[in-house]
C-alpha atoms as a PDB file:
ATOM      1  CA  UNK A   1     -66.543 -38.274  52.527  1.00  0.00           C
ATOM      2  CA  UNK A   2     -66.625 -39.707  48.944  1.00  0.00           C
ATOM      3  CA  UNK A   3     -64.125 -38.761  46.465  1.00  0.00           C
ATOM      4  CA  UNK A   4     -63.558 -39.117  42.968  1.00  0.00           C
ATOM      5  CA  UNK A   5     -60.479 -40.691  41.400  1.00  0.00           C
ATOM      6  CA  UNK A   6     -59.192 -41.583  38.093  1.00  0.00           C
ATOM      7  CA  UNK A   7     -57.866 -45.066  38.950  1.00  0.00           C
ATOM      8  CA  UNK A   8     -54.638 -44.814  36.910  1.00  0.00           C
ATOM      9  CA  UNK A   9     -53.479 -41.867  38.263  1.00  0.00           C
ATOM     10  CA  UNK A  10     -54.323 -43.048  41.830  1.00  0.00           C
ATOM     11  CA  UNK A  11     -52.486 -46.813  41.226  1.00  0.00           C
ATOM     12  CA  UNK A  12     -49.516 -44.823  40.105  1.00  0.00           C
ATOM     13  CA  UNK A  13     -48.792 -42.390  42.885  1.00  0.00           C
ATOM     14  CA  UNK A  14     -49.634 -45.488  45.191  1.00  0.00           C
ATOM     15  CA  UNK A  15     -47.301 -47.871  43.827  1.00  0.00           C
ATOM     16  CA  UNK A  16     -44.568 -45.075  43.467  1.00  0.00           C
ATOM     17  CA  UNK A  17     -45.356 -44.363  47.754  1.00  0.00           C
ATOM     18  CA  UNK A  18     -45.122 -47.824  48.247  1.00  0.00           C
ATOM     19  CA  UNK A  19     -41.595 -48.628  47.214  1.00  0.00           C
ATOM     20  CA  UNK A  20     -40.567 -46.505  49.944  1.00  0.00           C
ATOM     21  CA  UNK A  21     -42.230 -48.181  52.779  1.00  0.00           C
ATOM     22  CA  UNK A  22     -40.343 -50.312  55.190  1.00  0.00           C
ATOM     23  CA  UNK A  23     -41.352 -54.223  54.322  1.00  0.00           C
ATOM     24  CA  UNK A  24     -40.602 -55.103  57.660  1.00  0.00           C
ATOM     25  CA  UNK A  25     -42.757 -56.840  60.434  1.00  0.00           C
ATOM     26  CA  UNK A  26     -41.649 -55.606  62.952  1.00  0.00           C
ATOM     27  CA  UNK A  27     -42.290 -52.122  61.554  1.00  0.00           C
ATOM     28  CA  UNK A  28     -44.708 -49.965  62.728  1.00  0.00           C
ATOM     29  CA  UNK A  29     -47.619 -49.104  60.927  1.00  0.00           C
ATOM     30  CA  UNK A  30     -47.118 -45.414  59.874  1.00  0.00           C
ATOM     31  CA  UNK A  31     -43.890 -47.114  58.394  1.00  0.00           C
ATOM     32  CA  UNK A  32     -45.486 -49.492  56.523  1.00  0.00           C
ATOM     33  CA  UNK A  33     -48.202 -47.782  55.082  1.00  0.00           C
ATOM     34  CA  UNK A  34     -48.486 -44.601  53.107  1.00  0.00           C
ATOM     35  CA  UNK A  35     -49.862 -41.227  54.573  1.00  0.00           C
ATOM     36  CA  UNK A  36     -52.784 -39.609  52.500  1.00  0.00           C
ATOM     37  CA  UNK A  37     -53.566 -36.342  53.565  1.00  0.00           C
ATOM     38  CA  UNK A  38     -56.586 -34.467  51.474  1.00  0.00           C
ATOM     39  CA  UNK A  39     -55.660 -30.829  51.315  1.00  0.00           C
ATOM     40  CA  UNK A  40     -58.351 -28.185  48.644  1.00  0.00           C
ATOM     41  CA  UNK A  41     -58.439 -29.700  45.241  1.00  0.00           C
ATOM     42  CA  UNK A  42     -55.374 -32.412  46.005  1.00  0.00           C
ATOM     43  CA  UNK A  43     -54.185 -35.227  47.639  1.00  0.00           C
ATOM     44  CA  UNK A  44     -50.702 -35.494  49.278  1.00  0.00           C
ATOM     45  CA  UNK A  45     -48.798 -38.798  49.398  1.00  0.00           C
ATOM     46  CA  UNK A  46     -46.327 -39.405  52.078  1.00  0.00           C
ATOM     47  CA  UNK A  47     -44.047 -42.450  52.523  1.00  0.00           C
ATOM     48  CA  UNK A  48     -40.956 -43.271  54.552  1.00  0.00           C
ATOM     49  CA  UNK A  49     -38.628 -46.127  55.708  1.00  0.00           C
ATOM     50  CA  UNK A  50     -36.379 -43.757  57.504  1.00  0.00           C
ATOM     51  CA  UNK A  51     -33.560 -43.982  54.812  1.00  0.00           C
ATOM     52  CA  UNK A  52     -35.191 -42.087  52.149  1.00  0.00           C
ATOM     53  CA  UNK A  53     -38.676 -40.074  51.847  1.00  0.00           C
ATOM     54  CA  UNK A  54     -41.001 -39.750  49.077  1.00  0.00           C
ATOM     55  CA  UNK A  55     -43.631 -37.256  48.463  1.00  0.00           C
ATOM     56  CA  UNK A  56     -46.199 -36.464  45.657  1.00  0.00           C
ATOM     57  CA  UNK A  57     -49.748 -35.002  44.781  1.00  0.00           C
ATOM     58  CA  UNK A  58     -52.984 -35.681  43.273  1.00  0.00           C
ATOM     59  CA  UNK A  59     -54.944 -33.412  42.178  1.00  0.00           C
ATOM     60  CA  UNK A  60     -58.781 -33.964  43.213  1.00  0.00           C
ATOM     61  CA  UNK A  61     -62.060 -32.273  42.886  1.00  0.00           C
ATOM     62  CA  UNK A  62     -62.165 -32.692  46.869  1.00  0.00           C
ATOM     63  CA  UNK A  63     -62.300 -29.558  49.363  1.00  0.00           C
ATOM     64  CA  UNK A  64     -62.761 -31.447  52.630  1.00  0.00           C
ATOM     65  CA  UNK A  65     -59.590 -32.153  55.077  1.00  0.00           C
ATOM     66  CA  UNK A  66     -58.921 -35.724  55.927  1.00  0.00           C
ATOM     67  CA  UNK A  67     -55.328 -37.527  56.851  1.00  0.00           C
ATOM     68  CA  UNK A  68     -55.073 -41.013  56.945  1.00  0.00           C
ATOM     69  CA  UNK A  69     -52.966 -43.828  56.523  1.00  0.00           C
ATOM     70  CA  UNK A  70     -53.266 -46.620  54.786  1.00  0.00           C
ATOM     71  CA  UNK A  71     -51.097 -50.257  53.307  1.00  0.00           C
ATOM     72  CA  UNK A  72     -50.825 -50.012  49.774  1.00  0.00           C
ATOM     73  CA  UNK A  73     -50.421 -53.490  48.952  1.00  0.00           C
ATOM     74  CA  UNK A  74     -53.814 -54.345  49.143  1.00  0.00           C
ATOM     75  CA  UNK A  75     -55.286 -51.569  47.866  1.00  0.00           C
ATOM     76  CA  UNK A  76     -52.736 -51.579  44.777  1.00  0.00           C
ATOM     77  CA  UNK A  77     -53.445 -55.569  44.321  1.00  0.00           C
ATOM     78  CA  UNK A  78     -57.248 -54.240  44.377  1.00  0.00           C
ATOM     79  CA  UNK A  79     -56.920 -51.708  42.201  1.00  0.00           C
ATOM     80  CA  UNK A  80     -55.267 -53.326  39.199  1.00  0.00           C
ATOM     81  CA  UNK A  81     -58.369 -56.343  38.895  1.00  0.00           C
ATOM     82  CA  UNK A  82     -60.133 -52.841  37.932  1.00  0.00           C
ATOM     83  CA  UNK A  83     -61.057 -52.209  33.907  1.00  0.00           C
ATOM     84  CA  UNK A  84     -62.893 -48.462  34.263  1.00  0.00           C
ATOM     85  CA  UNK A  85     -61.125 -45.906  34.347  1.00  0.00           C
ATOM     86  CA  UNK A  86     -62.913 -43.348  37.287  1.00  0.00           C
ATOM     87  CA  UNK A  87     -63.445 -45.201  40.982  1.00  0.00           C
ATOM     88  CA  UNK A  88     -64.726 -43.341  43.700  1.00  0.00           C
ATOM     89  CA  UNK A  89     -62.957 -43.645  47.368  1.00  0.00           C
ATOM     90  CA  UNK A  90     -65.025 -43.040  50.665  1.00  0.00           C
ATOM     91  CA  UNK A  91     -63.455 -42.617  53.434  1.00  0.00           C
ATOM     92  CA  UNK A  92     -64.926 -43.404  56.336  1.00  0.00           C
ATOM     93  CA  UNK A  93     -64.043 -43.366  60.563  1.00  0.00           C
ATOM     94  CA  UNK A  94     -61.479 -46.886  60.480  1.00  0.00           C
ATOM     95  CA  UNK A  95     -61.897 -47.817  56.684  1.00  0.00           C
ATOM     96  CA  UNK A  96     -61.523 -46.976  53.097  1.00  0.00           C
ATOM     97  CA  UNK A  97     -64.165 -47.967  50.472  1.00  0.00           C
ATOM     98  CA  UNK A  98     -63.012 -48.175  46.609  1.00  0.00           C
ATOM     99  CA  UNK A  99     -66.088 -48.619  44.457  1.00  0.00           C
ATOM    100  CA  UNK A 100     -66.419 -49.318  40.876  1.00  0.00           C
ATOM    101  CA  UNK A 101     -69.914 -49.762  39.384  1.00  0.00           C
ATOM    102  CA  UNK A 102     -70.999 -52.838  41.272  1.00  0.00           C
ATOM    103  CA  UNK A 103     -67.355 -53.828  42.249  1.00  0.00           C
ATOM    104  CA  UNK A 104     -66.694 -52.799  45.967  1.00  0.00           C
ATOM    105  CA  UNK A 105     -63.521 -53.399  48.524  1.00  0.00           C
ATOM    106  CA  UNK A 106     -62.690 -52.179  51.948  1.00  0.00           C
ATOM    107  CA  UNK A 107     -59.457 -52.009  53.537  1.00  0.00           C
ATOM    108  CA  UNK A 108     -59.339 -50.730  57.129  1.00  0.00           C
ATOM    109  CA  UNK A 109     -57.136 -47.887  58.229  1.00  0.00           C
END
């Protein structure tokens, strides 16, 4: 399932998630990462670290269903290299792919 983003938008709602994930390492992963569940025409970011709880949307051209999670850090480090402004994501079985023209990265699920 291919998606796409405008990458600002996306960074943003990702970095906002991702101060309220637990930094732990002993954390589980669901803690760590951020929740993205595709819902028709918008995205819905969840994040915890079982003190507080944050919760936005995106909206998206998108109609399919999908829930995953995913660790920001990465993907936000990733994302800011990026000049253009649209990226498309794919999401795929036990990965994410964020392509930019020829600029591609993967981060597993």
């Amino acid at each position: 399932m291919t998606i796409q983003l405008l990458k600002n938008e996306f960074l943003e709602k990702l970095e906002t998630s991702s101060h309220f994930t637990s930094s732990k390492l002993s954390s589980t992963t669901s803690l760590q990462g951020v929740c993205l569940i595709g819902e028709e025409n918008k995205i819905n970011f969840y994040s915890t670290d079982l003190n507080y709880y944050y919760h936005t949307t995106l909206k998206s051209e998108n109609n399919e269903k999908f829930k995953i999670v995913v660790e920001p850090r990465k993907i936000i480090e990733f994302l800011s290299l990026l000049t253009e402004v649209k990226i498309e994501v794919e999401i795929k079985e036990k990965a994410i792919t964020i392509t930019q023209g020829k600029i591609k990265g993967q981060f597993p699920l």
